[in-house]
Protein backbone atom coordinates (compact mmCIF):
# COMPACT_ATOMS: atom_id res chain seq x y z
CA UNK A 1 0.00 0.00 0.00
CA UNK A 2 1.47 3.29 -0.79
CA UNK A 3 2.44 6.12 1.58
CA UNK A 4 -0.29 8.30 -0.08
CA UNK A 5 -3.22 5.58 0.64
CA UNK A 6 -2.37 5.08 4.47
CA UNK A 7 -2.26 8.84 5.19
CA UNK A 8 -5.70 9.04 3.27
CA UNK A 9 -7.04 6.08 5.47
CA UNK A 10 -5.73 7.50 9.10
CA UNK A 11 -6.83 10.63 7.95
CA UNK A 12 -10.21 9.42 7.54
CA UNK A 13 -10.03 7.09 10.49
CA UNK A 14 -9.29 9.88 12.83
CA UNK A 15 -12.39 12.26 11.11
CA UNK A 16 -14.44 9.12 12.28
CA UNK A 17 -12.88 8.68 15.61
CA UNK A 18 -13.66 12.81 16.25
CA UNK A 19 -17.46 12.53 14.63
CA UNK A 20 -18.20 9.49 16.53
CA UNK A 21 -17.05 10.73 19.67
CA UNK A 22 -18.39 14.55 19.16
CA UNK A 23 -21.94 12.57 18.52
CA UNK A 24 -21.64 10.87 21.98
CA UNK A 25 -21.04 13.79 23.87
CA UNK A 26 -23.44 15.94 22.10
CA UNK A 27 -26.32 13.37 22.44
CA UNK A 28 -25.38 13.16 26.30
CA UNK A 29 -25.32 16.44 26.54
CA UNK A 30 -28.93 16.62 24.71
CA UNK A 31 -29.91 13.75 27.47
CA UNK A 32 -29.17 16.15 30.30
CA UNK A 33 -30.55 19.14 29.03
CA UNK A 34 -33.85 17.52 28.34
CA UNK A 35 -34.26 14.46 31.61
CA UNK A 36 -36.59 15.44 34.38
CA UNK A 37 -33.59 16.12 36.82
CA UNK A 38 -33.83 19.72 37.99
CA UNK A 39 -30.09 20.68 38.31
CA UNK A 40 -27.23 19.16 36.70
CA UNK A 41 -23.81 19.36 38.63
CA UNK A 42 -20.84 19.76 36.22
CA UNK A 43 -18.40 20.26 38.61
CA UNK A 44 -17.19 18.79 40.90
CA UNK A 45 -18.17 15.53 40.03
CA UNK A 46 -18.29 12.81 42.60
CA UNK A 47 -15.43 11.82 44.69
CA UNK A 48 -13.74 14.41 43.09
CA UNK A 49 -10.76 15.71 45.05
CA UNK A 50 -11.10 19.72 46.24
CA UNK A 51 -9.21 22.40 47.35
CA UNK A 52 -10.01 25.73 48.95
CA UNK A 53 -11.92 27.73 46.87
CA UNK A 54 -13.98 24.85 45.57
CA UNK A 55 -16.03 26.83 42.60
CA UNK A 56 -19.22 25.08 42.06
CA UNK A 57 -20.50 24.77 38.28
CA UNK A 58 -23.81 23.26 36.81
CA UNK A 59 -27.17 23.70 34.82
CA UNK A 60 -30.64 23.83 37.05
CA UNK A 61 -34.16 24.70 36.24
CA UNK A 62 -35.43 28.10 37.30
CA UNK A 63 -37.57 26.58 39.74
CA UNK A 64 -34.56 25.68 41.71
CA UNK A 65 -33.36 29.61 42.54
CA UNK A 66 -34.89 32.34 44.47
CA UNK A 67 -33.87 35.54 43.66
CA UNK A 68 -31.32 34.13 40.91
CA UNK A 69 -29.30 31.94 43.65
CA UNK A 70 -29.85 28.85 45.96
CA UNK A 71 -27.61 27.57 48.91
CA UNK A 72 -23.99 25.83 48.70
CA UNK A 73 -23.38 23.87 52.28
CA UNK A 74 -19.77 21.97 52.39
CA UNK A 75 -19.66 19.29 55.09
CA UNK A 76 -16.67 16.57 56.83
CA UNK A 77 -17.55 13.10 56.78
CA UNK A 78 -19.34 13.56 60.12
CA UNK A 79 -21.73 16.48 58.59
CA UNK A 80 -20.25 19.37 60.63
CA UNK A 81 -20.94 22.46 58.26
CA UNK A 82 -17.26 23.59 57.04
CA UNK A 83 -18.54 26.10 54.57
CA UNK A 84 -21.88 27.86 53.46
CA UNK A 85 -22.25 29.74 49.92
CA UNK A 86 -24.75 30.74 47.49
CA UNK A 87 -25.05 29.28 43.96
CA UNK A 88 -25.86 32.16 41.53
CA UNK A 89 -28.02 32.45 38.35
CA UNK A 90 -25.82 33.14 34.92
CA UNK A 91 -28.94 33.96 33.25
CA UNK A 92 -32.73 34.57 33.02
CA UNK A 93 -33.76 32.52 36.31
CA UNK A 94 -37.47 32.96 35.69
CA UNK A 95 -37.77 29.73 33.63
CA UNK A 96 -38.59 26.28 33.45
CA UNK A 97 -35.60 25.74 30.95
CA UNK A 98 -32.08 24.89 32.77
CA UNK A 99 -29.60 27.93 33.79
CA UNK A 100 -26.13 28.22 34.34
CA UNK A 101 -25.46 28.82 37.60
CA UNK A 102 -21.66 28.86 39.74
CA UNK A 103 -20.77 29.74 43.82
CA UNK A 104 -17.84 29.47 45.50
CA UNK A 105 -16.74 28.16 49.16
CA UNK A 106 -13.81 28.93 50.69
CA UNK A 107 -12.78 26.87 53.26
CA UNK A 108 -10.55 24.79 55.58
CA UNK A 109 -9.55 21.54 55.41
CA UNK A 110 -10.98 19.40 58.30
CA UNK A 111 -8.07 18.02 60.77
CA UNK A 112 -9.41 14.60 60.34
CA UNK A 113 -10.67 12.42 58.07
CA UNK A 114 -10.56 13.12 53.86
CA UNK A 115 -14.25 12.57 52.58
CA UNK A 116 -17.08 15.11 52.99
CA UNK A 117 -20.36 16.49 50.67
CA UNK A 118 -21.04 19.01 48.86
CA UNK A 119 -25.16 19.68 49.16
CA UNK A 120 -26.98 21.61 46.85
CA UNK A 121 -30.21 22.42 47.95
CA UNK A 122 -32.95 23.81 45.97
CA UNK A 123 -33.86 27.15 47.45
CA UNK A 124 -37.46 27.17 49.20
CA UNK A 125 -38.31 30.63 50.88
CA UNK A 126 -41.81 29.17 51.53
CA UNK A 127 -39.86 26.55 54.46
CA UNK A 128 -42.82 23.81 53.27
CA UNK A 129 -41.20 20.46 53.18
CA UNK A 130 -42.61 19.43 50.29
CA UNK A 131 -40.83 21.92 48.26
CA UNK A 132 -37.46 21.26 49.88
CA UNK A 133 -35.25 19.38 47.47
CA UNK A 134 -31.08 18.61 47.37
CA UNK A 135 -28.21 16.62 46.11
CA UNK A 136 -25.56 15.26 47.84
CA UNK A 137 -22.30 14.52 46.00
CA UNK A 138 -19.54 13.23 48.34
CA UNK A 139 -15.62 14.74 47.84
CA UNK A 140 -12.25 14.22 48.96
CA UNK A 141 -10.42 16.49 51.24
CA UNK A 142 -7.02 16.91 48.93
């Protein structure tokens, strides 16, 4: 096979490679943007290692905000509060559609132990319990 052939071949098996794996992240990305879930966490993603500040990044729907933000808690493995933060809207809020939204905590590391959680909790000024919602995703301690 000649020089010219197998650099026409890679070339086109690397256009494949690039299509076929742009495809796969756009359709999960399609997935997430349309499910049912009301926020989507981007970062960090689970057992993710963190250091101090720890940004926060993700998509949630409108209905999870008041006033364009919702709360950021940080806890150690026992779920003593380490840090408390406020997510904030990128965007138009007032939707049903998903927002960007990022928040920062700054904090220590605990003295003991390396796993904690990062909770995300869906704002509710009302305080009615069946409009109380969160996530938990746990973290390391780096």
């Amino acid at each position: 096979m000649s020089l010219k052939k197998r650099i026409y071949i890679s070339a086109a098996l690397i256009a494949f490679v690039v299509s076929a794996a742009s495809l796969i992240f756009f359709r999960a990305s399609q997935r997430a943007a349309n499910s049912n879930e009301p926020i989507v966490i981007t970062y960090p993603e689970a057992n993710s290692e963190i250091i101090s500040p720890l940004t926060v990044r993700g998509r949630a729907r409108g209905n999870w905000f008041f006033e364009a933000s919702f709360p950021l808690v940080l806890t150690d493995w026992d779920g003593k509060i380490i840090a408390q933060s406020y997510a904030k809207a990128e965007g138009e809020w007032m939707t049903t559609d998903f927002v960007p939204f990022s928040g920062t905590l700054t904090f220590e590391k605990p003295s003991y132990g390396v796993r904690g959680f990062l909770i995300v909790k869906k704002d509710n000024p009302s305080g009615l319990l069946e409009h109380d919602d969160s996530r938990e995703i746990p973290v390391i301690f780096k």
